[in-house]
Protein backbone atom coordinates (compact mmCIF):
# COMPACT_ATOMS: atom_id res chain seq x y z
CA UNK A 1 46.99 -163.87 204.28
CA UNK A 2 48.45 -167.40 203.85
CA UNK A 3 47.11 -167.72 200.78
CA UNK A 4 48.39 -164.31 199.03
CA UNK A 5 51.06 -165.32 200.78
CA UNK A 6 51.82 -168.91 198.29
CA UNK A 7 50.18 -166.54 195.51
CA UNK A 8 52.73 -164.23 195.50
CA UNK A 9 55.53 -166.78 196.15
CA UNK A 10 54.17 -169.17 193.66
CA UNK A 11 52.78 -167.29 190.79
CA UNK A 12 55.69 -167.79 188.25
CA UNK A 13 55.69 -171.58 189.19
CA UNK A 14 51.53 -172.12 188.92
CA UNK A 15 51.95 -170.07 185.41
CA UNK A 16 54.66 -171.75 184.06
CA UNK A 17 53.28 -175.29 184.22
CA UNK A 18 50.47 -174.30 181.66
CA UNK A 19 52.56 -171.93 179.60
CA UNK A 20 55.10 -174.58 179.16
CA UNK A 21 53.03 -177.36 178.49
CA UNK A 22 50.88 -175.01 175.35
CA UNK A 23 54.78 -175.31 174.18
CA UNK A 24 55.85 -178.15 174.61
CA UNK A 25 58.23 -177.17 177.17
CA UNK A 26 58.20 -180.39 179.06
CA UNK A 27 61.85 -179.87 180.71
CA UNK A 28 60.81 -176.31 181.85
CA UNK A 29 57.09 -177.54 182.83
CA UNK A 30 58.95 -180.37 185.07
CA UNK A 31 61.10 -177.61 187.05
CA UNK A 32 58.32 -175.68 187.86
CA UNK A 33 55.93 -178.52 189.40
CA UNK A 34 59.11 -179.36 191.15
CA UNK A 35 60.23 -175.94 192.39
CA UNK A 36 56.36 -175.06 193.45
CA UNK A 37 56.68 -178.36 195.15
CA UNK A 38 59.37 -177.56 197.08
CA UNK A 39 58.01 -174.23 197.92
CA UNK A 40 55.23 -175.62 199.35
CA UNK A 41 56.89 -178.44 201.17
CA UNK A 42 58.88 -175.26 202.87
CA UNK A 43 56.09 -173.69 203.77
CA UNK A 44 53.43 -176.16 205.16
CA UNK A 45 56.31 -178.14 207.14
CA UNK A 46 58.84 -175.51 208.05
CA UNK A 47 59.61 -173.74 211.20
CA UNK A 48 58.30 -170.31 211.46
CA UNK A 49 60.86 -166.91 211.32
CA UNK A 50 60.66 -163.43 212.24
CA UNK A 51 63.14 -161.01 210.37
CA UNK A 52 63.88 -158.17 211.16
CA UNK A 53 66.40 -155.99 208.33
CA UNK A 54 68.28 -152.74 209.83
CA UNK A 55 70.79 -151.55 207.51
CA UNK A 56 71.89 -151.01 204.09
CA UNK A 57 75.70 -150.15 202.92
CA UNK A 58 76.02 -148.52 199.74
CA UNK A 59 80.10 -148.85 198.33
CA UNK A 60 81.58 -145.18 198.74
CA UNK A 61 83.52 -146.42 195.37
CA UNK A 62 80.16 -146.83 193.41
CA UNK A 63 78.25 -143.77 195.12
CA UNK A 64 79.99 -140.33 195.50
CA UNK A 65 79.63 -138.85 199.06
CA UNK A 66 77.18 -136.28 198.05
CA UNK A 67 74.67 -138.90 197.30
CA UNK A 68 75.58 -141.64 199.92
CA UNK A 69 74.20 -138.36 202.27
CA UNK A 70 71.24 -138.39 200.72
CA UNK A 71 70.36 -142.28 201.00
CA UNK A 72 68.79 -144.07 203.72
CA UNK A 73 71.15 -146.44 205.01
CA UNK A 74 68.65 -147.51 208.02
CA UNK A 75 66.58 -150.25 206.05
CA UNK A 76 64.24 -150.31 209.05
CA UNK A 77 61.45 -153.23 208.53
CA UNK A 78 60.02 -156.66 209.55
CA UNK A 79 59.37 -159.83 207.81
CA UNK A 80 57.82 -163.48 208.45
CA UNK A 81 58.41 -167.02 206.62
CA UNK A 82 59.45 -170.30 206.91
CA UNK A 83 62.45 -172.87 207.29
CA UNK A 84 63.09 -176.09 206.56
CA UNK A 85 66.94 -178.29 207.29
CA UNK A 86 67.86 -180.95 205.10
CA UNK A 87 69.34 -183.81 205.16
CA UNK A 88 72.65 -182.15 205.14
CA UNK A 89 72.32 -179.42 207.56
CA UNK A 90 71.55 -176.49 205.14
CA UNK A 91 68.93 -174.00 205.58
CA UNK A 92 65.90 -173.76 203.10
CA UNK A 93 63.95 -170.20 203.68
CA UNK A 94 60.28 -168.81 202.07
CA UNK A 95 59.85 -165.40 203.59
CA UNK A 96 58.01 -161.70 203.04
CA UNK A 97 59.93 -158.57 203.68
CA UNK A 98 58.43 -155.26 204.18
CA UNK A 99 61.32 -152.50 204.53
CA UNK A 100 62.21 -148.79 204.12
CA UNK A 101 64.60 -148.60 201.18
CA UNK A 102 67.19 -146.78 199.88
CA UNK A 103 64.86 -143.57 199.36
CA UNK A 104 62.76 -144.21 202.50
CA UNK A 105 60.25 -146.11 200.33
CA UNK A 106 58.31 -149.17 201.40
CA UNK A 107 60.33 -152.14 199.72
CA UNK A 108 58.29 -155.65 199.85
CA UNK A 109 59.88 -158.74 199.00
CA UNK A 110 58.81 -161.91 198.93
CA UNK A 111 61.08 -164.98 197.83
CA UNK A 112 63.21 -167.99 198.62
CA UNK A 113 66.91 -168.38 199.97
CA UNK A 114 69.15 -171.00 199.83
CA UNK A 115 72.42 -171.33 202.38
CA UNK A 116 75.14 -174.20 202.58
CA UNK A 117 75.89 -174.20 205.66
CA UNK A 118 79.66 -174.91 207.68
CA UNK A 119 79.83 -175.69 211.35
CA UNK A 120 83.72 -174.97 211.97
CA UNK A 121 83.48 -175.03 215.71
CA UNK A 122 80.23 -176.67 217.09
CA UNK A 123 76.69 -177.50 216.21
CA UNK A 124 75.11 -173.90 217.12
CA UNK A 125 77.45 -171.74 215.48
CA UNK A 126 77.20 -171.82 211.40
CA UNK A 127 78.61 -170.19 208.59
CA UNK A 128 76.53 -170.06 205.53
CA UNK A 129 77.00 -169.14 201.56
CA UNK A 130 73.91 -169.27 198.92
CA UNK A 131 71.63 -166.86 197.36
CA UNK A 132 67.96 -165.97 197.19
CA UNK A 133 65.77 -165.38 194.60
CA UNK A 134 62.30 -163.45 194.22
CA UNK A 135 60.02 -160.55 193.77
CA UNK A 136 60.08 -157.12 195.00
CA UNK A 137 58.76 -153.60 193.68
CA UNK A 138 60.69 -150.54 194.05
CA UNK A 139 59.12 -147.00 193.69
CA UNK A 140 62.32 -146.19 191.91
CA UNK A 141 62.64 -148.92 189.95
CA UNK A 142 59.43 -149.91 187.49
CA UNK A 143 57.23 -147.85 188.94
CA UNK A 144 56.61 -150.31 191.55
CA UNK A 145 56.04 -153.19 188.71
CA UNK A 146 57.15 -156.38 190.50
CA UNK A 147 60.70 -157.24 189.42
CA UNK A 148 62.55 -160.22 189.81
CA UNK A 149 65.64 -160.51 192.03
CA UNK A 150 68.02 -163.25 192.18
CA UNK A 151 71.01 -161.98 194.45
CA UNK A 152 74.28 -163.82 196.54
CA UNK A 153 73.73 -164.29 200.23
CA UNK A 154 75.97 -165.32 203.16
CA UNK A 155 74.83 -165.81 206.95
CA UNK A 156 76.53 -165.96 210.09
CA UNK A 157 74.55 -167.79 212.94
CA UNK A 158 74.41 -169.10 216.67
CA UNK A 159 71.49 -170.92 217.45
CA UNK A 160 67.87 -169.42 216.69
CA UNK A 161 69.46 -166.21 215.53
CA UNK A 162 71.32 -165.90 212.33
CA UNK A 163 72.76 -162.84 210.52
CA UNK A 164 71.95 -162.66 206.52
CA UNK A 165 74.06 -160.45 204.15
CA UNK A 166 72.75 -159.98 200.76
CA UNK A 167 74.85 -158.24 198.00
CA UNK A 168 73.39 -156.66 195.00
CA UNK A 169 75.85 -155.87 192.54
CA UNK A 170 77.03 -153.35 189.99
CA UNK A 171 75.62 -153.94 186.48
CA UNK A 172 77.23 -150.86 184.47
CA UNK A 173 79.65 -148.44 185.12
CA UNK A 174 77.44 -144.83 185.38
CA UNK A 175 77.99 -143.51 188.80
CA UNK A 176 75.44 -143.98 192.00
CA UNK A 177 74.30 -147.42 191.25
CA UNK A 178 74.68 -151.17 192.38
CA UNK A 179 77.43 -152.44 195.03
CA UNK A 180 75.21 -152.16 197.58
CA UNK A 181 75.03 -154.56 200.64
CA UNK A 182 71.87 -155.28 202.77
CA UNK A 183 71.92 -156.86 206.52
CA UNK A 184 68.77 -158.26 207.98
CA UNK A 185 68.53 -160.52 210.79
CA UNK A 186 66.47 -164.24 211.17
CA UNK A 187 65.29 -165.41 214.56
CA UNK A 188 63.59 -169.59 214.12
CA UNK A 189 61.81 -169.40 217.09
């Protein structure tokens, strides 16, 4: 398991290296080793996470009612990964999703988050902005091809338990598509 695990996660960044370097992409090859690095820093040093996701809001100005009735707005599913704090407070995150989509299909996603985090009021309650980026497979989407996915994310927090919203936009203007917000949930235990 761990190691499909840092297969999955990794494969762009342990193909890249050798693409890059048959091109003499040395700038790319260089963000790669460094982004796998990271990855794997996260991963063999971080805290361990359990998600769990719940719900899934689709914007009644993008979707007509007749077909926000059809959708699945319970995004029931479970998920495991990784944390790491840095040197300024903010939250690195590896992780695998499994969850029921939009159409009740089994959504897995597997990637990397990034949040800036604010502490307005004390140490244990936080405030977060950043994004995450990685691969999923939607039976509506591809076929179920793996697709990349690079989305904004903001996070609300008190201690072990923080709140994730991720928002994946509209990208053209036909009817019943994109504006859609996802909630899941991160306990560091």
């Amino acid at each position: 398991m761990r190691h499909a695990f840092l297969a999955a996660l990794l494969g762009t960044g342990l193909v890249m290296p050798l693409s890059c370097q048959a091109f003499g992409l040395s700038g790319v090859q260089s963000w790669a080793h460094s982004a796998s690095q990271n990855l794997l820093n996260i991963y063999n040093n971080g805290s361990p996470d359990l998600y769990v996701t719940g719900y899934t809001w689709h914007d009644p100005s993008t979707y007509t009612e007749a077909k926000r009735s059809v959708l699945n707005a319970r995004a029931w599913g479970l998920g495991w990964g990784k944390h790491l704090v840095d040197a300024n407070g903010n939250d690195e995150l590896v992780y695998a999703l499994i969850f029921s989509d939009s159409h009740w299909n089994a959504e897995p996603v597997v990637g990397y988050a990034k949040q800036w985090l604010w502490r307005p009021f004390d140490g244990r309650f936080k405030l977060g902005a950043g994004y995450t980026a990685g691969i999923t497979s939607r039976a509506d989407i591809a076929k179920n091809f793996p697709i990349p996915i690079v989305l904004p994310m903001a996070s609300v927090g008190y201690g072990n338990l923080t709140m994730y919203g991720a928002f994946l936009p509209r990208f053209n203007g036909s009817p019943n598509n994109g504006n859609v917000g996802f909630l899941f949930f991160r306990y560091a235990y």
